[in-house]
C-alpha atoms as a PDB file:
ATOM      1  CA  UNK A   1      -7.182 -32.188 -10.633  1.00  0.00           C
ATOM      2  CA  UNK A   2      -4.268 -31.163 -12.858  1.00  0.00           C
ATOM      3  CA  UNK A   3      -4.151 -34.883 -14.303  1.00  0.00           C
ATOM      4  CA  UNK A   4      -7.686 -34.894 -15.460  1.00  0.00           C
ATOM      5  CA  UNK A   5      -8.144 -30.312 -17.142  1.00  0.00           C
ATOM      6  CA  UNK A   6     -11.098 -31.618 -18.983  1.00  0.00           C
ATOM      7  CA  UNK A   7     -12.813 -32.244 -15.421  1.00  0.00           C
ATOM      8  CA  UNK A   8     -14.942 -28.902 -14.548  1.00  0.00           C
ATOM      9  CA  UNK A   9     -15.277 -29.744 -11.226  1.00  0.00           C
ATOM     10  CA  UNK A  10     -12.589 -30.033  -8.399  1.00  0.00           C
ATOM     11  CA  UNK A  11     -12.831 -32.425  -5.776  1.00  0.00           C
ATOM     12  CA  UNK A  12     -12.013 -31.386  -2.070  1.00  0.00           C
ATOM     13  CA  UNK A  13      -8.965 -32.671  -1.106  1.00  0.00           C
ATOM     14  CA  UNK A  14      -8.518 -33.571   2.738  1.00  0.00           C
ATOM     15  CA  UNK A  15      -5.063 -35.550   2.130  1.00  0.00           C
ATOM     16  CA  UNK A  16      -2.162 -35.318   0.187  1.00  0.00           C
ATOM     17  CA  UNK A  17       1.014 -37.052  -0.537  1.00  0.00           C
ATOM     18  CA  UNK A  18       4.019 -36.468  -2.722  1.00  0.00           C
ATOM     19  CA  UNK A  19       5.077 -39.954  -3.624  1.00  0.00           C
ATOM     20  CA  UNK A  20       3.020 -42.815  -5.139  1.00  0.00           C
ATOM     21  CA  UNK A  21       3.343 -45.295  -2.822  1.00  0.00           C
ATOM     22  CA  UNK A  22       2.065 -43.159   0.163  1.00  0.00           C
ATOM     23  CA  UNK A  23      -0.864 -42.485  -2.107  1.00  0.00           C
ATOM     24  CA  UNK A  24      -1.969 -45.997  -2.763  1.00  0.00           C
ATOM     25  CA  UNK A  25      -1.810 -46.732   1.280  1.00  0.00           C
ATOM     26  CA  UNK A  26      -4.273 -43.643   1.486  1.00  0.00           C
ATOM     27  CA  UNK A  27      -6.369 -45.480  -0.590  1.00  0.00           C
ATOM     28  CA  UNK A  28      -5.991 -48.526   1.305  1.00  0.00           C
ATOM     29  CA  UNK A  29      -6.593 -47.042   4.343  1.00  0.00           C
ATOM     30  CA  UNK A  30     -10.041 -45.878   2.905  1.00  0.00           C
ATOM     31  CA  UNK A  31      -9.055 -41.952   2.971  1.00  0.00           C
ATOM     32  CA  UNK A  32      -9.665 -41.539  -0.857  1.00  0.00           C
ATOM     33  CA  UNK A  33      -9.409 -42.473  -4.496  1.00  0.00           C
ATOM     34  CA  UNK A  34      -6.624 -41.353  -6.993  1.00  0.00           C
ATOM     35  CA  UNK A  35      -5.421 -41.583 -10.058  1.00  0.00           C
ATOM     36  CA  UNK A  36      -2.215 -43.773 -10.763  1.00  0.00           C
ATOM     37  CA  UNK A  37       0.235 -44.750 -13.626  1.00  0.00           C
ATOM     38  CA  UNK A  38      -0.522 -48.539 -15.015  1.00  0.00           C
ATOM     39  CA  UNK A  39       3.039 -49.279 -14.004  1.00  0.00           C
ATOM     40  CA  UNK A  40       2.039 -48.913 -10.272  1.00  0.00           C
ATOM     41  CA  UNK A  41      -0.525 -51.759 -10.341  1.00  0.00           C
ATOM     42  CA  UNK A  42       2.021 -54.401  -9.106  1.00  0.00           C
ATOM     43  CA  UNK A  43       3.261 -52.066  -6.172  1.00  0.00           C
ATOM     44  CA  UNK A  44      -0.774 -51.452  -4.421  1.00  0.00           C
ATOM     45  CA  UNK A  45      -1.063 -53.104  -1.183  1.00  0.00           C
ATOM     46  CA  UNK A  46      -3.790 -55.129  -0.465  1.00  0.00           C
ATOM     47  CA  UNK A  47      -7.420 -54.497  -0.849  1.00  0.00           C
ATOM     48  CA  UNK A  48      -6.585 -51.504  -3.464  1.00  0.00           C
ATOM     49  CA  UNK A  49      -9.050 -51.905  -6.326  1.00  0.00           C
ATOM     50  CA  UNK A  50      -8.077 -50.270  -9.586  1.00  0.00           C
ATOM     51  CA  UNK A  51     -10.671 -48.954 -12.861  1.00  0.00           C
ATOM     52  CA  UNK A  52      -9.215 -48.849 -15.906  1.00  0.00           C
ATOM     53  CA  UNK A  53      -9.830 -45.160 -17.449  1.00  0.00           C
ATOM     54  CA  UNK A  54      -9.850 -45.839 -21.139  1.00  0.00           C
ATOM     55  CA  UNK A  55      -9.770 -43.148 -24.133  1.00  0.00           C
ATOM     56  CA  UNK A  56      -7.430 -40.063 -25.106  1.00  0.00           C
ATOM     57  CA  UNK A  57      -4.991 -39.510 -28.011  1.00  0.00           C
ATOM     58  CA  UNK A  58      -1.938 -41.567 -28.426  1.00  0.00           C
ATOM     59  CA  UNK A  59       0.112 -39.209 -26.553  1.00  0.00           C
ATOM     60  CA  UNK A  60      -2.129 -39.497 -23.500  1.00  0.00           C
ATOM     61  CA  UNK A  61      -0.991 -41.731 -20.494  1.00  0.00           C
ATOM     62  CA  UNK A  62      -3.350 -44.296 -19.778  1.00  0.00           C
ATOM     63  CA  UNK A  63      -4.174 -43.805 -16.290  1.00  0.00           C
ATOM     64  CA  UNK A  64      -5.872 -46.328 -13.302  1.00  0.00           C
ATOM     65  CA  UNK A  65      -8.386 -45.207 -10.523  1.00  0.00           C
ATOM     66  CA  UNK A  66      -7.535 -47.341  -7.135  1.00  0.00           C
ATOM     67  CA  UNK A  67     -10.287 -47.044  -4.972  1.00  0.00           C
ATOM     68  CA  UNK A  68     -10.899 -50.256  -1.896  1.00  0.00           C
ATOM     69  CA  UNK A  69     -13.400 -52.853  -3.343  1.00  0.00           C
ATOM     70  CA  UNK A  70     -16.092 -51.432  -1.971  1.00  0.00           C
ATOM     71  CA  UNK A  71     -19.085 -49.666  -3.613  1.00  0.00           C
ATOM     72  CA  UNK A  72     -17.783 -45.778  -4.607  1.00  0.00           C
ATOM     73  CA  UNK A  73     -19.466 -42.998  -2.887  1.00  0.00           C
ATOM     74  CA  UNK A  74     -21.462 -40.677  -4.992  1.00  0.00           C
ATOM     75  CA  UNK A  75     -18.563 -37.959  -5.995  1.00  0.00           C
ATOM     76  CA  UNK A  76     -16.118 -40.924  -6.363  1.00  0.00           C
ATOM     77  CA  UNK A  77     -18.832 -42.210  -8.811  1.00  0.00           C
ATOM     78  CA  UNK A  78     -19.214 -38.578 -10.276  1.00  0.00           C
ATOM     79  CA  UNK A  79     -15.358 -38.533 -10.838  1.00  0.00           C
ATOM     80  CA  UNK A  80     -14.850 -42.381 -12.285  1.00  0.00           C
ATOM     81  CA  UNK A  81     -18.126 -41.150 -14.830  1.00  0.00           C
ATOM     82  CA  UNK A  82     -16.357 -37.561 -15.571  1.00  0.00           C
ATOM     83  CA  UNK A  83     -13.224 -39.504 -16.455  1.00  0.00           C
ATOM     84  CA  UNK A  84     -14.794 -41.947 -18.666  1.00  0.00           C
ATOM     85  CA  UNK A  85     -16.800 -39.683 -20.461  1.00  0.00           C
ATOM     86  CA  UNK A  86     -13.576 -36.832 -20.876  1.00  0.00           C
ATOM     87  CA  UNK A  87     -11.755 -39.843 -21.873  1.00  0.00           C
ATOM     88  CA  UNK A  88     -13.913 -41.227 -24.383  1.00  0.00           C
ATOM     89  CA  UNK A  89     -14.621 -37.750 -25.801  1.00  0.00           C
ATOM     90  CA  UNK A  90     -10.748 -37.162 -26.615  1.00  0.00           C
END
Protein backbone atom coordinates (compact mmCIF):
# COMPACT_ATOMS: atom_id res chain seq x y z
CA UNK A 1 0.00 0.00 0.00
CA UNK A 2 2.42 2.72 -1.13
CA UNK A 3 -0.48 5.41 -0.61
CA UNK A 4 -1.07 4.58 2.96
CA UNK A 5 3.51 3.76 4.51
CA UNK A 6 2.11 4.27 7.92
CA UNK A 7 -0.05 0.95 7.33
CA UNK A 8 2.15 -2.14 8.78
CA UNK A 9 0.24 -4.51 7.17
CA UNK A 10 -0.19 -5.25 3.36
CA UNK A 11 -3.26 -6.40 1.98
CA UNK A 12 -3.27 -9.28 -0.71
CA UNK A 13 -3.93 -8.00 -3.84
CA UNK A 14 -5.84 -10.37 -6.39
CA UNK A 15 -6.52 -7.40 -9.02
CA UNK A 16 -4.92 -4.58 -10.34
CA UNK A 17 -5.42 -1.75 -12.66
CA UNK A 18 -3.39 1.16 -13.91
CA UNK A 19 -6.00 3.80 -14.47
CA UNK A 20 -8.68 5.14 -12.06
CA UNK A 21 -11.58 4.53 -13.75
CA UNK A 22 -10.92 0.73 -14.24
CA UNK A 23 -10.37 0.77 -10.51
CA UNK A 24 -13.66 2.18 -9.41
CA UNK A 25 -15.56 -0.55 -11.82
CA UNK A 26 -13.47 -3.19 -9.74
CA UNK A 27 -15.05 -1.86 -6.94
CA UNK A 28 -18.32 -1.88 -8.46
CA UNK A 29 -18.09 -5.12 -9.57
CA UNK A 30 -17.50 -6.18 -5.85
CA UNK A 31 -13.69 -7.37 -6.51
CA UNK A 32 -12.26 -4.89 -3.85
CA UNK A 33 -11.90 -1.58 -2.09
CA UNK A 34 -9.34 1.24 -2.96
CA UNK A 35 -8.26 4.28 -2.26
CA UNK A 36 -9.17 7.29 -4.64
CA UNK A 37 -8.50 11.10 -5.14
CA UNK A 38 -11.71 13.35 -3.93
CA UNK A 39 -11.75 14.62 -7.48
CA UNK A 40 -12.87 11.11 -8.71
CA UNK A 41 -16.12 11.08 -6.69
CA UNK A 42 -18.24 12.46 -9.63
CA UNK A 43 -16.70 9.85 -12.16
CA UNK A 44 -17.78 6.28 -9.76
CA UNK A 45 -20.38 4.32 -11.40
CA UNK A 46 -23.18 3.27 -9.64
CA UNK A 47 -23.46 1.53 -6.39
CA UNK A 48 -19.69 2.72 -5.47
CA UNK A 49 -19.81 3.88 -1.86
CA UNK A 50 -17.03 6.19 -0.77
CA UNK A 51 -15.49 6.90 3.27
CA UNK A 52 -14.04 9.91 3.76
CA UNK A 53 -10.36 9.28 5.32
CA UNK A 54 -9.82 12.38 7.35
CA UNK A 55 -6.40 13.62 9.09
CA UNK A 56 -2.66 14.24 7.84
CA UNK A 57 -0.59 17.45 7.46
CA UNK A 58 -1.51 20.10 5.06
CA UNK A 59 0.59 18.70 2.43
CA UNK A 60 -1.23 15.37 2.58
CA UNK A 61 -3.91 14.54 -0.15
CA UNK A 62 -7.11 13.89 1.28
CA UNK A 63 -7.98 10.60 0.05
CA UNK A 64 -11.68 8.51 -0.33
CA UNK A 65 -12.21 4.68 0.27
CA UNK A 66 -14.99 3.36 -2.43
CA UNK A 67 -16.14 0.23 -1.33
CA UNK A 68 -20.20 -1.11 -2.70
CA UNK A 69 -22.78 -0.16 0.05
CA UNK A 70 -22.64 -3.11 1.59
CA UNK A 71 -21.31 -4.04 5.08
CA UNK A 72 -17.11 -4.24 4.75
CA UNK A 73 -15.58 -7.53 5.33
CA UNK A 74 -13.33 -7.84 8.28
CA UNK A 75 -9.77 -6.77 6.57
CA UNK A 76 -11.69 -4.07 4.59
CA UNK A 77 -12.82 -2.99 8.14
CA UNK A 78 -9.15 -3.54 9.46
CA UNK A 79 -7.90 -1.24 6.57
CA UNK A 80 -10.81 1.70 6.76
CA UNK A 81 -9.76 1.55 10.95
CA UNK A 82 -5.79 1.51 10.08
CA UNK A 83 -6.44 4.53 7.87
CA UNK A 84 -8.38 6.46 10.28
CA UNK A 85 -6.29 5.93 13.06
CA UNK A 86 -2.70 6.66 10.76
CA UNK A 87 -4.64 9.55 9.65
CA UNK A 88 -5.69 10.99 12.76
CA UNK A 89 -2.26 10.31 14.32
CA UNK A 90 -0.43 12.59 11.59
Amino acid sequence: MGVWPGLDERPVISHTARDWLAKLHLVAAGAGITTVSASLEAAAPPGVHFVTVHGGSQETRRVLLAHLPTPLSEPAELLVNALQTTAAGL
